[in-house]
Protein backbone atom coordinates (compact mmCIF):
# COMPACT_ATOMS: atom_id res chain seq x y z
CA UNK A 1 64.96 164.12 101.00
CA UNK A 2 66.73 161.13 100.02
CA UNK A 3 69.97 159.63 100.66
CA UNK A 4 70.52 160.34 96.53
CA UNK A 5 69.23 163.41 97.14
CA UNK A 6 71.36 164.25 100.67
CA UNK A 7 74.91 162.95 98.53
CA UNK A 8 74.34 165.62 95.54
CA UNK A 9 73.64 168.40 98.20
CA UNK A 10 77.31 166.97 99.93
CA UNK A 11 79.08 166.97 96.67
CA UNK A 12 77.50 170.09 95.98
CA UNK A 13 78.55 172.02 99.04
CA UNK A 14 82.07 170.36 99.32
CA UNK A 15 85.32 170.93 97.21
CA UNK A 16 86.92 167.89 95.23
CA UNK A 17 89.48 166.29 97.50
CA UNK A 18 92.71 166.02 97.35
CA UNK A 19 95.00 163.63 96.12
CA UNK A 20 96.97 163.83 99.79
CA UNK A 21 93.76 163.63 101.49
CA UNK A 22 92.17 160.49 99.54
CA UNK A 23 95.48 158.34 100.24
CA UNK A 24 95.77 159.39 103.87
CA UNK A 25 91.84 158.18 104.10
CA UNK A 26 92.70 155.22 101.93
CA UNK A 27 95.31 154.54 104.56
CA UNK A 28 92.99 154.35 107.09
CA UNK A 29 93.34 150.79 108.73
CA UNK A 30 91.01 148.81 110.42
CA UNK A 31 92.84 148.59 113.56
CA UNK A 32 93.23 152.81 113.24
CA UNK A 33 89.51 152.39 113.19
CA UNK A 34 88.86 150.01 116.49
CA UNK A 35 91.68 151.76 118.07
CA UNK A 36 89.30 155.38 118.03
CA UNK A 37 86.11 153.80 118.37
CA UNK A 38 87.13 151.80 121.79
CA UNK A 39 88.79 155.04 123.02
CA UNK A 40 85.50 156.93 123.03
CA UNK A 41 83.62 153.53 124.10
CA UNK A 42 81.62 152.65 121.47
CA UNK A 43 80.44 149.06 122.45
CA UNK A 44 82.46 146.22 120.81
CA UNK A 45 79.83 144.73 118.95
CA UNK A 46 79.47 148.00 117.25
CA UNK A 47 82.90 148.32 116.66
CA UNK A 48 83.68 144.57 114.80
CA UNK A 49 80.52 145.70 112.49
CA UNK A 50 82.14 149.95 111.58
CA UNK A 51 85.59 147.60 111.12
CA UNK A 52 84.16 144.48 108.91
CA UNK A 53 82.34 147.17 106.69
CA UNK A 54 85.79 149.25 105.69
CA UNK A 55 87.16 146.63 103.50
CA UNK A 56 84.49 147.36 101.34
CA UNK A 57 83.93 150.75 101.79
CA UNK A 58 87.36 151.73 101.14
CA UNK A 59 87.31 149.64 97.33
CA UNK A 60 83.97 152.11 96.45
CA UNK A 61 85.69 155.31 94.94
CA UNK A 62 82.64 157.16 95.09
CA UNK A 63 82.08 156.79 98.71
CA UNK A 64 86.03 156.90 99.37
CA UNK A 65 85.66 160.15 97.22
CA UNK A 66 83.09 161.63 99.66
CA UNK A 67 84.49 160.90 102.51
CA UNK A 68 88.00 162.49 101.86
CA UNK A 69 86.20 165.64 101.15
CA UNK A 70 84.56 165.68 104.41
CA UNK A 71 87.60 165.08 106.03
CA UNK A 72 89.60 167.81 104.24
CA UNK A 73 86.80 170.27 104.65
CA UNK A 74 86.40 169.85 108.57
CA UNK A 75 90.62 170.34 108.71
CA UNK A 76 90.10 173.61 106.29
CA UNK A 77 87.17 175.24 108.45
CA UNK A 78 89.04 173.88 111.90
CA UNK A 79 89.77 176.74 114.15
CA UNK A 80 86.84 178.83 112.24
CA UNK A 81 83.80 179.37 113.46
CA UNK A 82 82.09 181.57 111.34
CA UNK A 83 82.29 178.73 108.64
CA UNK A 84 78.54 176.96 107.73
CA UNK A 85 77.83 173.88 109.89
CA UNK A 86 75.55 171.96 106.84
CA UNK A 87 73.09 170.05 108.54
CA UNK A 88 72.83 167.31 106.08
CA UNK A 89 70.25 164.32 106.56
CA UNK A 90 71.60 160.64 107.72
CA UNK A 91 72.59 158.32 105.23
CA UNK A 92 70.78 155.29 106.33
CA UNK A 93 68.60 154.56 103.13
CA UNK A 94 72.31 154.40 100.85
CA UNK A 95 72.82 150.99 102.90
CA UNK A 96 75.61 149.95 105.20
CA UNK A 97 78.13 152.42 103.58
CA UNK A 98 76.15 155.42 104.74
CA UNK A 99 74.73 154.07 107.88
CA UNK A 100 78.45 153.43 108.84
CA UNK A 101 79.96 157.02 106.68
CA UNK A 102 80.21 158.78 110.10
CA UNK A 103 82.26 156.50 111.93
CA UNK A 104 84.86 156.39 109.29
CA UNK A 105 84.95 160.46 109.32
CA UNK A 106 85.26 160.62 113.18
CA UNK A 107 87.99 157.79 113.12
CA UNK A 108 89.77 159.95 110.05
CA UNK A 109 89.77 163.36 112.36
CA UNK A 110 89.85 162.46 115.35
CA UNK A 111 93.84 162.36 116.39
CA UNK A 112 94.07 166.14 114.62
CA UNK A 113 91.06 167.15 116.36
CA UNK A 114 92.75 165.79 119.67
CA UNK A 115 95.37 167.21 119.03
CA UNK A 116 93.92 170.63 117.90
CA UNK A 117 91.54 171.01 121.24
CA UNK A 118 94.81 169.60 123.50
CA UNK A 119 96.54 173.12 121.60
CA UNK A 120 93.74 174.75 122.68
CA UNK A 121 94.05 174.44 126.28
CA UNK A 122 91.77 171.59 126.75
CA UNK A 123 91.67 169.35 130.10
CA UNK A 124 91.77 165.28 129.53
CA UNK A 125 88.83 165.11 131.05
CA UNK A 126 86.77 167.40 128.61
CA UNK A 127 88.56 166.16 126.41
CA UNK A 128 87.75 162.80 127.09
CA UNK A 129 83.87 163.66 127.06
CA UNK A 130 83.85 165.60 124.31
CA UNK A 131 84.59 162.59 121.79
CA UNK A 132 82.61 160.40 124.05
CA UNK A 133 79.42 161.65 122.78
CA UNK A 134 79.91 159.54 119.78
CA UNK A 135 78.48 156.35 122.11
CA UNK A 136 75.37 158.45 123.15
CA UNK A 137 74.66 159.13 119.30
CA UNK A 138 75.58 155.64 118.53
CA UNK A 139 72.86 154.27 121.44
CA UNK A 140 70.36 156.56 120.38
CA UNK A 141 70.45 155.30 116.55
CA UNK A 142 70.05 151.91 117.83
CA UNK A 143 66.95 152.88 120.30
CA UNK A 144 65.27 154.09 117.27
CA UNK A 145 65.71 152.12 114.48
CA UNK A 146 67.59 149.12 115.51
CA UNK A 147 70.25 149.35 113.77
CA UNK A 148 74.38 150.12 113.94
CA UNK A 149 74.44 153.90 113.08
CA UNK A 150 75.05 157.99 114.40
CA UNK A 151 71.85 159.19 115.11
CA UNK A 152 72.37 163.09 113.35
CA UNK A 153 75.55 162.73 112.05
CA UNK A 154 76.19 165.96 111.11
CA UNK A 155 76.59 166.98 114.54
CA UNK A 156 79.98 165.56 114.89
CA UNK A 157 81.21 168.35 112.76
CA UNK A 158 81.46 170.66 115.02
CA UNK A 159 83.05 168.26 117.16
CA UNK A 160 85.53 167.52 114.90
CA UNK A 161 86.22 171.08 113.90
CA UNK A 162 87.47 171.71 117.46
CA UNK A 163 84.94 174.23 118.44
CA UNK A 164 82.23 172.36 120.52
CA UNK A 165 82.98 170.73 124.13
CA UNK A 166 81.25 169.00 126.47
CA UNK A 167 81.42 169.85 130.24
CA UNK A 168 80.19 168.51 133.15
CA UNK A 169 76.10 168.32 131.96
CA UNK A 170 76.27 170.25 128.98
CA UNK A 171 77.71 170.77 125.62
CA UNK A 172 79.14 174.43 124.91
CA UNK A 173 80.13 175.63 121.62
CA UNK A 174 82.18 178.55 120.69
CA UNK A 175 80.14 181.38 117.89
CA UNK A 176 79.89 185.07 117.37
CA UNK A 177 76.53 186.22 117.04
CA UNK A 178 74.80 186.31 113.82
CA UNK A 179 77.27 184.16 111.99
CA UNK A 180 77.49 180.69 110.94
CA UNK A 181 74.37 178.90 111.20
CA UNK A 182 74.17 177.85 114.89
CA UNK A 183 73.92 181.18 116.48
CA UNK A 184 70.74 181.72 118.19
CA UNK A 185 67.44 182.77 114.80
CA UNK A 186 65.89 184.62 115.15
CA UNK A 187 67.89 187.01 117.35
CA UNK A 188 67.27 190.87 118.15
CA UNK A 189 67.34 193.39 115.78
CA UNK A 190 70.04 195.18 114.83
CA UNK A 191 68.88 198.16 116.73
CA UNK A 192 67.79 195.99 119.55
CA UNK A 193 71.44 194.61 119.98
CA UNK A 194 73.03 198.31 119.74
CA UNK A 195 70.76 199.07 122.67
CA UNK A 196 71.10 196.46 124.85
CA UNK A 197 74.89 197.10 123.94
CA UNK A 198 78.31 195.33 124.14
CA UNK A 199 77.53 190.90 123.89
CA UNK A 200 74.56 191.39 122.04
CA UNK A 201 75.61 192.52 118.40
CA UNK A 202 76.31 190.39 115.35
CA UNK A 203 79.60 189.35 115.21
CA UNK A 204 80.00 189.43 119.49
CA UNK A 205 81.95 186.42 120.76
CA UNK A 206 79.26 184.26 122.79
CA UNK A 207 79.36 180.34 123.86
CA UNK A 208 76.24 178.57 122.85
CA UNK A 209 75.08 175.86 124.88
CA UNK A 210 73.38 172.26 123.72
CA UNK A 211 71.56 169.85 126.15
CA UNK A 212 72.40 166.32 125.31
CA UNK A 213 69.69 164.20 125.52
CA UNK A 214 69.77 163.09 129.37
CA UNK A 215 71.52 165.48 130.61
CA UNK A 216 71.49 165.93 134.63
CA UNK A 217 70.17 169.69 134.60
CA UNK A 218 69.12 169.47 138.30
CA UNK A 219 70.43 173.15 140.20
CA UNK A 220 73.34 171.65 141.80
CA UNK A 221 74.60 169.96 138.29
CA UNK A 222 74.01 173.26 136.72
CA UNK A 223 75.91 175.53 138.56
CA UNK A 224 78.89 172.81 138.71
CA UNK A 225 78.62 172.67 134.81
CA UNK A 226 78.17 176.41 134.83
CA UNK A 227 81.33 176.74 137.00
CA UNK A 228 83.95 174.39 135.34
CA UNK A 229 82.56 175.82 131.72
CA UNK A 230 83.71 179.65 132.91
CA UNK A 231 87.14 177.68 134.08
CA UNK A 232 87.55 175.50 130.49
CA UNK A 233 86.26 178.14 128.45
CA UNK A 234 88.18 180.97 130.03
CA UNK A 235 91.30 178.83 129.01
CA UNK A 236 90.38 177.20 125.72
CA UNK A 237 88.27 180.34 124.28
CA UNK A 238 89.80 183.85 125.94
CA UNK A 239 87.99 186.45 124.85
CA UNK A 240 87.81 189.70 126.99
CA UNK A 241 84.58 190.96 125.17
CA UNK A 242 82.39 187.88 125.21
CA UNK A 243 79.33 187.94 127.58
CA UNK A 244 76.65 186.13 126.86
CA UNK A 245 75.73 182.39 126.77
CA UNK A 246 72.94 181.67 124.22
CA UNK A 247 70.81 178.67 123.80
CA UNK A 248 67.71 177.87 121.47
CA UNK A 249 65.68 174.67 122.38
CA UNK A 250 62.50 173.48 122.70
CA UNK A 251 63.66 173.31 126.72
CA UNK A 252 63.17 176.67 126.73
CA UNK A 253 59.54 177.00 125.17
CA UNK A 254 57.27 179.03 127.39
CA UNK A 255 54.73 176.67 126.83
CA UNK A 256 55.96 174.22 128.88
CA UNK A 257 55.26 176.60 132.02
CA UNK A 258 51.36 175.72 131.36
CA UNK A 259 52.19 171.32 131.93
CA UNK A 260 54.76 171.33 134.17
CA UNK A 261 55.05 171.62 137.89
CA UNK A 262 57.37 174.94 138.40
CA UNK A 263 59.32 173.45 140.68
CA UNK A 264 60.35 171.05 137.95
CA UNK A 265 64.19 170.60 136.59
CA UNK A 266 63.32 172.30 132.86
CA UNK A 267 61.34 175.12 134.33
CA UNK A 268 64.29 175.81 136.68
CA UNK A 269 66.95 175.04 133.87
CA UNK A 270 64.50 177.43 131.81
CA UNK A 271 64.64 180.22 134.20
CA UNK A 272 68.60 180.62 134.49
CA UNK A 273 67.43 182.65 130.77
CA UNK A 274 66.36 185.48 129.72
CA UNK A 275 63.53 184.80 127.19
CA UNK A 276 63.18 186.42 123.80
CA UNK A 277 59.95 186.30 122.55
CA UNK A 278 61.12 184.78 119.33
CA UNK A 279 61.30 181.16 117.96
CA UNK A 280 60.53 178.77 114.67
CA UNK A 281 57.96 175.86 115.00
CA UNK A 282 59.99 172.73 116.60
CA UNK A 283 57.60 169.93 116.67
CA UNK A 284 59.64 167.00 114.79
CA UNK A 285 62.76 167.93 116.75
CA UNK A 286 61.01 167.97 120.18
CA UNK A 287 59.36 164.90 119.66
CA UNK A 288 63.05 162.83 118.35
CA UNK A 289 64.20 164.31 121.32
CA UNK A 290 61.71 163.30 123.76
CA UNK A 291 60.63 160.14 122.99
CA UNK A 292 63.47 159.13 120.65
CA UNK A 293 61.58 157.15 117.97
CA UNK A 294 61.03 157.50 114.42
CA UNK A 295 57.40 157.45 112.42
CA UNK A 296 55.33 156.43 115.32
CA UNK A 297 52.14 157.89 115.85
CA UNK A 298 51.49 160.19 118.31
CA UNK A 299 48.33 157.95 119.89
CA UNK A 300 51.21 155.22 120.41
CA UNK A 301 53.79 156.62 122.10
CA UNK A 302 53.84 156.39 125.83
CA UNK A 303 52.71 159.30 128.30
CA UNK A 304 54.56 157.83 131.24
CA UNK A 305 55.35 161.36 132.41
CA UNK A 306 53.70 164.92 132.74
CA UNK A 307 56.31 165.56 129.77
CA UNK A 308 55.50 163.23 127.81
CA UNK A 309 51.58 164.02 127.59
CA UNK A 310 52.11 167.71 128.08
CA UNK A 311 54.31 167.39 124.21
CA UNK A 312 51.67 164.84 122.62
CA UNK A 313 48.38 166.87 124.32
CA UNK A 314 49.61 170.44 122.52
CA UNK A 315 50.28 168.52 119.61
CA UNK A 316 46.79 167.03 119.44
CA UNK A 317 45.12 170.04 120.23
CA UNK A 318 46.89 171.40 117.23
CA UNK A 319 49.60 173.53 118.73
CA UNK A 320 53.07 173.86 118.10
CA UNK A 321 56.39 173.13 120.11
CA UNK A 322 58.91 176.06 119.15
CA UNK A 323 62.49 176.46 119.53
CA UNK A 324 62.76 179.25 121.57
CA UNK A 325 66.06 181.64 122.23
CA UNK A 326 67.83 182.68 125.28
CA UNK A 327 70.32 183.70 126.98
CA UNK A 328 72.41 184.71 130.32
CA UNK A 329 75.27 186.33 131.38
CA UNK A 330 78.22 183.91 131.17
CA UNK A 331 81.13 185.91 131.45
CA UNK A 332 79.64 189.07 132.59
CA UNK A 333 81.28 192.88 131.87
């Protein structure tokens, strides 16, 4: 798909904006700009770059245009999670203005979405590293194409709607079963939930959990994480019914039993889950993740670790790496 091609499906998906929303994005200074990007430590050199670009950003009324419906969107869905996260493609091809289109929508929401998770119950600190990602996404951009960007920018959505946040090791982010589009797919049946019972139906309250890319997932950082997530979530997200904790990754493919040694930190991450023997072919994802580079052959990228060749030997061999679901018992009943 194409940048041309990734705008249209934005317009399409999005209301028009507002007149209230367009001037208060209009308004946006340049020192608003540094301001947000220092506080979540984005390097400086990124920062003078995002902040030299706005000048002309802000004089293009079609990307002005966009942008305010973004923003107004993310404060309409805010506080609902059963909205549609659209995972849209980066920008980069449309030139500076959508390589950059990212950091002007975080520095739009961020002192509502602040202000919305502070509402919520949330601790500085989680606070703190929940809009801190942004450097991580930033870094990993630059690591694979060399240039000032947010690698997957739609993933500051959730972010900004208020309903992801990231604790000790991991990221956790609040969904019911079966709705929106990051719950766990495929899932059980309907008649498999109603068995299993109470936590497993559509529409259950569960967290769903996200493993940023090097994360510590060693046992003692896990059951810290684990711990403080049951203490933040407990406060930010109270919900007497919820009881499971879902995640779907290519961390928790099966296959990865067969290359690594079991006494290894994703086998032992792996096997806090409960498996379903369900999952969608995961190869491009598991490979950006891994070895963060774009359009490099597999014969060229490096097998410096039992990972690394076990992901580029099943590929060779014709396999496929799959997203695979799971889950465990988070809050318990």
């Amino acid at each position: 798909m194409t940048a041309d091609d990734t705008i249209a499906a934005m317009r399409g998906f999005l209301p028009s904006p507002s007149t209230d929303v367009l001037v208060r994005v209009n308004d946006l200074s340049a020192s608003d700009i540094e301001t947000t990007l220092s506080e979540v430590r984005v390097p400086g050199s990124v920062i003078d770059d995002v902040v030299a670009q706005w000048a002309h950003f802000r004089t293009d009324g079609e990307w002005l245009s966009l942008l305010a419906a973004v923003v107004e969107w993310v404060h309409q869905c805010r506080g609902d999670v059963d909205a549609p996260i659209p995972i849209w493609d980066d920008l980069d091809e449309a030139g500076a203005n959508g390589r950059l289109f990212y950091f002007y929508l975080f520095a739009s929401c961020y002192d509502d979405t602040c202000a919305f998770l502070r509402r919520s119950g949330c601790s500085l600190d989680v606070l703190e590293s929940t809009m801190s990602v942004l450097s991580r996404h930033v870094q990993i951009h630059e690591h694979k194409f060399g240039t000032i960007g947010i690698d997957a920018g739609w993933w500051v959505l959730p972010i900004l709607r208020g309903e992801l946040v990231h604790v000790g090791s991991l990221q956790f982010h609040r969904v019911n079963l079966g709705m929106g589009n990051l719950s766990p797919d495929p899932w059980y049946t309907r008649d498999e939930s109603m068995v299993l019972g109470e936590g497993f139906r559509r529409g259950d309250p569960s967290v769903g959990i996200h493993i940023p890319s090097g994360a510590a997932i060693g046992a003692h950082e896990l059951d810290t994480t684990f711990s403080r997530a049951r203490e933040v979530l407990g406060t930010m997200w109270p919900v007497e019914q919820r009881r499971l904790a879902t995640c779907q990754s290519w961390l928790l493919d099966a296959q990865l039993s067969e290359f690594l040694n079991p006494e290894s930190r994703v086998l032992g991450f792996q096997r806090r889950f409960t498996l379903l023997d369900r999952w969608y072919d995961n190869d491009e994802e598991t490979l950006g993740f891994i070895f963060q580079r774009s359009g490099v052959p597999l014969n060229e990228l490096p097998r410096d670790t039992s990972l690394q060749r076990g992901i580029l030997e099943l590929l060779e061999r014709g396999g496929h790496w799959r997203a695979q679901s799971g889950w465990l018992d988070f809050d318990g009943i």
